[in-house]
Protein backbone atom coordinates (compact mmCIF):
# COMPACT_ATOMS: atom_id res chain seq x y z
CA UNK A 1 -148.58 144.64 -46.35
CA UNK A 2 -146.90 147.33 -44.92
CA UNK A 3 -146.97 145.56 -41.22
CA UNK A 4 -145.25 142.84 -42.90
CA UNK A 5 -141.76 143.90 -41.72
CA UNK A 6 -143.07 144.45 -38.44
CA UNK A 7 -144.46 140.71 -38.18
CA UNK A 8 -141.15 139.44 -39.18
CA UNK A 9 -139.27 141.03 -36.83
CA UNK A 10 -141.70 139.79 -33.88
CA UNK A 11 -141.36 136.69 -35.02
CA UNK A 12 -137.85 136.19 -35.62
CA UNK A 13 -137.25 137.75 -32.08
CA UNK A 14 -138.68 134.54 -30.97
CA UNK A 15 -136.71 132.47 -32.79
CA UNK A 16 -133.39 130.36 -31.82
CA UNK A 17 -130.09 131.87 -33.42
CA UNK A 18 -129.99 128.94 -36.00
CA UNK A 19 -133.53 129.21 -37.24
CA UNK A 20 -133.23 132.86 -38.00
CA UNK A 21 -130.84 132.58 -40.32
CA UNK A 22 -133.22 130.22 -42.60
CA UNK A 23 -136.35 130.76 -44.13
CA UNK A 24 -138.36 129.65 -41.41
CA UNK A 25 -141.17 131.81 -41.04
CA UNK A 26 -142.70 130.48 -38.03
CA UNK A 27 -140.40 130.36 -34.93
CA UNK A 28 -140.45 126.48 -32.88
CA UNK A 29 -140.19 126.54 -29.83
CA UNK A 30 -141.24 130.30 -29.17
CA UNK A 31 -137.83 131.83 -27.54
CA UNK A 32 -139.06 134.12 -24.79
CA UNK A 33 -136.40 134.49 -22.92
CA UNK A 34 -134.54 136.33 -25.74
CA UNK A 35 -136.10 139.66 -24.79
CA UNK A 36 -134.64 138.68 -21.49
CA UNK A 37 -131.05 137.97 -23.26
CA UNK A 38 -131.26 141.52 -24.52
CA UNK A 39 -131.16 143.26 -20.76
CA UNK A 40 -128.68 140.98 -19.61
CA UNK A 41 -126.39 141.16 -22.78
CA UNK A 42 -126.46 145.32 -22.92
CA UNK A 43 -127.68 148.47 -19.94
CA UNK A 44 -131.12 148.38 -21.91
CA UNK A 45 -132.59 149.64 -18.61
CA UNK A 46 -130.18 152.58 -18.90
CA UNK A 47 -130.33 153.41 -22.41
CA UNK A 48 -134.17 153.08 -22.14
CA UNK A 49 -134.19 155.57 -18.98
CA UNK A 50 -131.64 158.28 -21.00
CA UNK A 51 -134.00 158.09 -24.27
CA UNK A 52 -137.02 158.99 -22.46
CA UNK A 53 -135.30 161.51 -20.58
CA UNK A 54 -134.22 163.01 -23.47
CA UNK A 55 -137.37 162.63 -25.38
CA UNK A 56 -139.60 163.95 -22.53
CA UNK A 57 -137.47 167.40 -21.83
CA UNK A 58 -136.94 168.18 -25.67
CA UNK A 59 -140.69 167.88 -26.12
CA UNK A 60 -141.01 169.98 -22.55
CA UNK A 61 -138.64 172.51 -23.61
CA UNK A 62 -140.33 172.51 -27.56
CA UNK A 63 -143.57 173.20 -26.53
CA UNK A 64 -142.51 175.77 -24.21
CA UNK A 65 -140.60 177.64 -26.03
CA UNK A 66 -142.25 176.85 -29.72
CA UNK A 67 -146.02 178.40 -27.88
CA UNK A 68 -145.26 181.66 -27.83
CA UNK A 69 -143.23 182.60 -30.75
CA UNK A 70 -146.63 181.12 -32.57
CA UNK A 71 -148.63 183.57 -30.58
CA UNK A 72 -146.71 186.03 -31.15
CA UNK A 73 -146.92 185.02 -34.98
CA UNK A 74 -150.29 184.57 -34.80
CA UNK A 75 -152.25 186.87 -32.70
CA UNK A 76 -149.68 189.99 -32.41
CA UNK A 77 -149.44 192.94 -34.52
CA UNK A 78 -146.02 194.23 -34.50
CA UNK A 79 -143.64 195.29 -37.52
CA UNK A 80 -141.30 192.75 -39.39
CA UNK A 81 -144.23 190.14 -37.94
CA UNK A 82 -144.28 188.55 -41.85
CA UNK A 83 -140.47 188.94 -42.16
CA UNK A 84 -139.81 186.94 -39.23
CA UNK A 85 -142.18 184.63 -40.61
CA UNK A 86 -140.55 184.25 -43.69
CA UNK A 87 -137.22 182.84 -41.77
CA UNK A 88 -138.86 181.02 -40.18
CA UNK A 89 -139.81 179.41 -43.84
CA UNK A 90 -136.01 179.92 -44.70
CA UNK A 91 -134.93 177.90 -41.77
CA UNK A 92 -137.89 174.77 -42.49
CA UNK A 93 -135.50 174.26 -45.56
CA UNK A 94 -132.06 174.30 -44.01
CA UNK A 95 -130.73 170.72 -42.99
CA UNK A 96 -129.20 170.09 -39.52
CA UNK A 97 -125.73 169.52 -41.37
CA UNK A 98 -125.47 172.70 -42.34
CA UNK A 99 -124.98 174.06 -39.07
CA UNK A 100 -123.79 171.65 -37.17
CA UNK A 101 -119.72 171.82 -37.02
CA UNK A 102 -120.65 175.04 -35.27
CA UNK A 103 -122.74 173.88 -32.83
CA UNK A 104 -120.70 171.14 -31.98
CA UNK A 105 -117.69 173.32 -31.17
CA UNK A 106 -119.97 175.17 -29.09
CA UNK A 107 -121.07 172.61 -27.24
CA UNK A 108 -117.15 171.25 -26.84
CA UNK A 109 -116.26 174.06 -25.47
CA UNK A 110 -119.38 174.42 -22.67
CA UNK A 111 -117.82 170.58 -21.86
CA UNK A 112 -121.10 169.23 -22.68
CA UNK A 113 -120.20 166.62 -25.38
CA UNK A 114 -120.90 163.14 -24.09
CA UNK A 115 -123.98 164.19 -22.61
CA UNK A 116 -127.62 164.61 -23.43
CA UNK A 117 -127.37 168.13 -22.77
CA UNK A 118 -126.16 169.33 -26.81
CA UNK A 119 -129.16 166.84 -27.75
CA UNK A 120 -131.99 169.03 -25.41
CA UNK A 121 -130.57 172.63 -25.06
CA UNK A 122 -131.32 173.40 -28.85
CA UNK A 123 -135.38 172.23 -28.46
CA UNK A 124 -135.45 174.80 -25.60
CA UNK A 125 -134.42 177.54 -28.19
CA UNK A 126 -138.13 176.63 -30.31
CA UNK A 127 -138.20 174.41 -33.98
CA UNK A 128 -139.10 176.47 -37.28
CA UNK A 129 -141.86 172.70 -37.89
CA UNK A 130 -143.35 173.42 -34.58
CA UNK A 131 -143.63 177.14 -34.83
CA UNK A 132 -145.45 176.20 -38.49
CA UNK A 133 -147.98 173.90 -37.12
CA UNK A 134 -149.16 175.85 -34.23
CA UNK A 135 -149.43 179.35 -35.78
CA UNK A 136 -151.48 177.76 -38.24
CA UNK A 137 -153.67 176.53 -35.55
CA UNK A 138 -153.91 180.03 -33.83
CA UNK A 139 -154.86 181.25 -36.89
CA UNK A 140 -157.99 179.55 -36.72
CA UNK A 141 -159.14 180.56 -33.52
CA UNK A 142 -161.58 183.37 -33.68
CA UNK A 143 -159.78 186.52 -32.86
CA UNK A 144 -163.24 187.72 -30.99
CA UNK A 145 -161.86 185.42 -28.16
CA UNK A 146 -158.64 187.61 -27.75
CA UNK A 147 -160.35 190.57 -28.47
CA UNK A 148 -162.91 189.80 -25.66
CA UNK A 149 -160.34 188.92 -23.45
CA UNK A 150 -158.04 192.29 -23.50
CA UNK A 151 -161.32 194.53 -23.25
CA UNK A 152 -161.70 192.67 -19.73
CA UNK A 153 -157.93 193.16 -18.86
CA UNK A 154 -156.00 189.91 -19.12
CA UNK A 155 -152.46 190.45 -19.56
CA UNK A 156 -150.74 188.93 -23.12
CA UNK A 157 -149.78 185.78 -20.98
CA UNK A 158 -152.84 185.33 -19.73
CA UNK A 159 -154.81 185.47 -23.06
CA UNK A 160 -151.94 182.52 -24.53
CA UNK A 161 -152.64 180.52 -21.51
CA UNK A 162 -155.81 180.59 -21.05
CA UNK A 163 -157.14 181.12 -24.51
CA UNK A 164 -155.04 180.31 -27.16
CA UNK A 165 -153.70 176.90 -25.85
CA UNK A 166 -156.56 175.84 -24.28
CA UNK A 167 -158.20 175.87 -27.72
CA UNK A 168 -155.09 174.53 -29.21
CA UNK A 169 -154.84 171.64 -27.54
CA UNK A 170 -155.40 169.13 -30.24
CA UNK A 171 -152.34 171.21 -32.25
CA UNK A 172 -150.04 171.33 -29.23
CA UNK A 173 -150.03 167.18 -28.50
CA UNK A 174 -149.72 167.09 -32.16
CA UNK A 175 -146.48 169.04 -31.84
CA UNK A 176 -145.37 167.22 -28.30
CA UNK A 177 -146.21 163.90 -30.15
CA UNK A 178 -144.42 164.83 -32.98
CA UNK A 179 -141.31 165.51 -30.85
CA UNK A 180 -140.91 163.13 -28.65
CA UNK A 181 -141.71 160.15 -31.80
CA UNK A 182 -138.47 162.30 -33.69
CA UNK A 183 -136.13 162.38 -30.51
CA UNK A 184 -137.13 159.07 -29.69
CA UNK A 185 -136.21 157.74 -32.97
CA UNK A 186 -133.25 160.27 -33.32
CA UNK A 187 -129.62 157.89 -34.18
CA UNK A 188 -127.60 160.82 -36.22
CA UNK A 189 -127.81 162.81 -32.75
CA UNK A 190 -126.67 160.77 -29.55
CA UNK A 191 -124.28 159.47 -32.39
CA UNK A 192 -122.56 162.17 -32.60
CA UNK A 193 -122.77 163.64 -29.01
CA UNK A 194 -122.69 160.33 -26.95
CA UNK A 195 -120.60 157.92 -28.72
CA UNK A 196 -117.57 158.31 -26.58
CA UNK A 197 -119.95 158.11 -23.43
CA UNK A 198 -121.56 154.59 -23.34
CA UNK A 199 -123.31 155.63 -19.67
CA UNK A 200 -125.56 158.58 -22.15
CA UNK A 201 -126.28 156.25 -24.54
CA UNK A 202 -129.63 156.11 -25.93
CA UNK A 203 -131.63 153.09 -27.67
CA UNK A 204 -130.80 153.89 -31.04
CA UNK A 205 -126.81 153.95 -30.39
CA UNK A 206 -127.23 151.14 -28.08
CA UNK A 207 -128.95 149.05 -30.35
CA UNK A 208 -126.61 149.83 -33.18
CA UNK A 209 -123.42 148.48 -30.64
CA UNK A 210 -125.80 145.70 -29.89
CA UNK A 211 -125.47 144.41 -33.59
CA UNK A 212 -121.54 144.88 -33.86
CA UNK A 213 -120.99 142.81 -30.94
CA UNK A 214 -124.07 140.09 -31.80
CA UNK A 215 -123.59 140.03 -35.96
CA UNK A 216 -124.91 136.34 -36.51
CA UNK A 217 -127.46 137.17 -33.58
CA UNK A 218 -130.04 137.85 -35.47
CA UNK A 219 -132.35 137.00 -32.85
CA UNK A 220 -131.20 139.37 -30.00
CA UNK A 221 -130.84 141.95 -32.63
CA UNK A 222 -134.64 141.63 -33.62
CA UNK A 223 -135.53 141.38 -29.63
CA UNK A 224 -133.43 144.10 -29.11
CA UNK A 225 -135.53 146.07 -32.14
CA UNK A 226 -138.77 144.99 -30.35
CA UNK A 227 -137.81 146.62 -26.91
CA UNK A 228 -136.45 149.77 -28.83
CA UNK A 229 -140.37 150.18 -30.57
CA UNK A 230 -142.49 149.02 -28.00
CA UNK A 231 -142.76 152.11 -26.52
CA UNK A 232 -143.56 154.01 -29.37
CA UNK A 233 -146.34 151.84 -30.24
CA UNK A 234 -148.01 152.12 -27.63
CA UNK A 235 -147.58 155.92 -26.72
CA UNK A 236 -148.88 156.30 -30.56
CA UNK A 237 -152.20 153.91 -29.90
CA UNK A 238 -152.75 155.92 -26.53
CA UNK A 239 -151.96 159.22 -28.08
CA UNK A 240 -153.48 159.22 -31.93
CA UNK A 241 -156.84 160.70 -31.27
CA UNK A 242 -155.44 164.15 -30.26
CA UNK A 243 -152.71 163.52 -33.43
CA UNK A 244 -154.71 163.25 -36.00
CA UNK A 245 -156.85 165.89 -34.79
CA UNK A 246 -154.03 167.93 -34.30
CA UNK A 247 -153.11 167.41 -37.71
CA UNK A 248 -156.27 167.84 -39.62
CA UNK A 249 -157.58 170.90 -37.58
CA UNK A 250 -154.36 172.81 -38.24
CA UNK A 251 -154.99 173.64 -42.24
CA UNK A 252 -152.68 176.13 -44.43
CA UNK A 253 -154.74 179.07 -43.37
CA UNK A 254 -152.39 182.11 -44.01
């Protein structure tokens, strides 16, 4: 049952304005062309292109940055390694909203509202989730493997590159899945950075707009719905090998 809702929007996509607002189940004739309605009624080209840029260099910049503070979690021995584990507990359990009037004055004054920018820049900076997952990952690699490779000389950044996240690869496009499926999805974001700026727009805002300016249009708001998840769908068919693996081969090993 629970790809009911999905069915129903398909199939209402394809229906005529009139017919989706009854209890017809089964759309007659099939309206095809409404997917077509929806790129020449709203930029979904644009908003399409500025979601999956934003998507792709959050998830670059998470990995990136999310990698070695793990390793460094992980596979280092250093003092205050558990205490800055412990924040990075804390900071699993703060919500967005609490820092957020901040942040958005900081990004005012760098002139960056209206952009993208205030929507990447903080997945550059690592995510507490992220951090989580992978430690626990490294964890479970034998330490034998790092130990083996310092005795024959390789460099900290060599042993994380070479060692660590090649054996973490399930865990890593667990993580990169994870991210881009969040920013794709993310509304409460562009909302608030973009909304002034209808050229940054992503699919989420747009699609919101869509259904102020087509409220009986139930149709082109269900079309609209269908182009917003196709992508998702099929990057999560593609990509759910390596995230379930990722998922069940990371554990709560402390």
């Amino acid at each position: 049952m629970f790809i009911a809702p999905f069915v129903f929007m398909v199939l209402t996509a394809l229906m005529t304005n009139a017919q989706s607002l009854t209890s017809n189940l089964w759309p007659h004739p099939f309206q095809l062309r409404n997917i077509v309605n929806v790129f020449n009624q709203a930029p979904m080209l644009r908003y399409a292109t500025n979601t999956f840029l934003y998507a792709t260099l959050a998830t670059i910049g998470l990995v990136l940055s999310s990698v070695p503070v793990a390793y460094a979690l992980a596979c280092l021995r250093w003092r205050g390694r558990n205490l800055v584990f412990i924040g990075v507990l804390v900071s699993m359990m703060l919500p967005p909203q609490v820092t957020i009037i901040p942040v958005y004055v900081m990004f005012a004054h760098l002139h960056l509202v209206g952009t993208i920018w205030p929507l990447v820049i903080p997945n550059w900076f690592g995510d507490a989730f992220s951090i989580f997952l992978l430690r626990q990952f490294f964890l479970t690699i034998p330490m034998e493997y790092v130990d083996a490779a310092r005795v024959d000389g390789c460099g900290e950044l060599r042993i994380m590159v070479q060692v660590i996240a090649r054996s973490a690869k399930p865990a890593i496009a667990a993580v990169a899945l994870f991210s881009f499926l969040l920013c794709w999805n993310d509304f409460w974001g562009p909302l608030l950075y973009t909304l002034q700026n209808p050229a940054h727009w992503t699919l989420s805002v747009g699609l919101a707009q869509f259904r102020n300016i087509y409220e009986v249009n139930w149709n082109l708001v269900m079309a609209g719905t269908v182009v917003f998840m196709a992508p998702v769908i099929v990057l999560f068919f593609f990509a759910q090998k390596a995230f379930v693996e990722g998922v069940t081969l990371t554990g709560v090993k402390g």
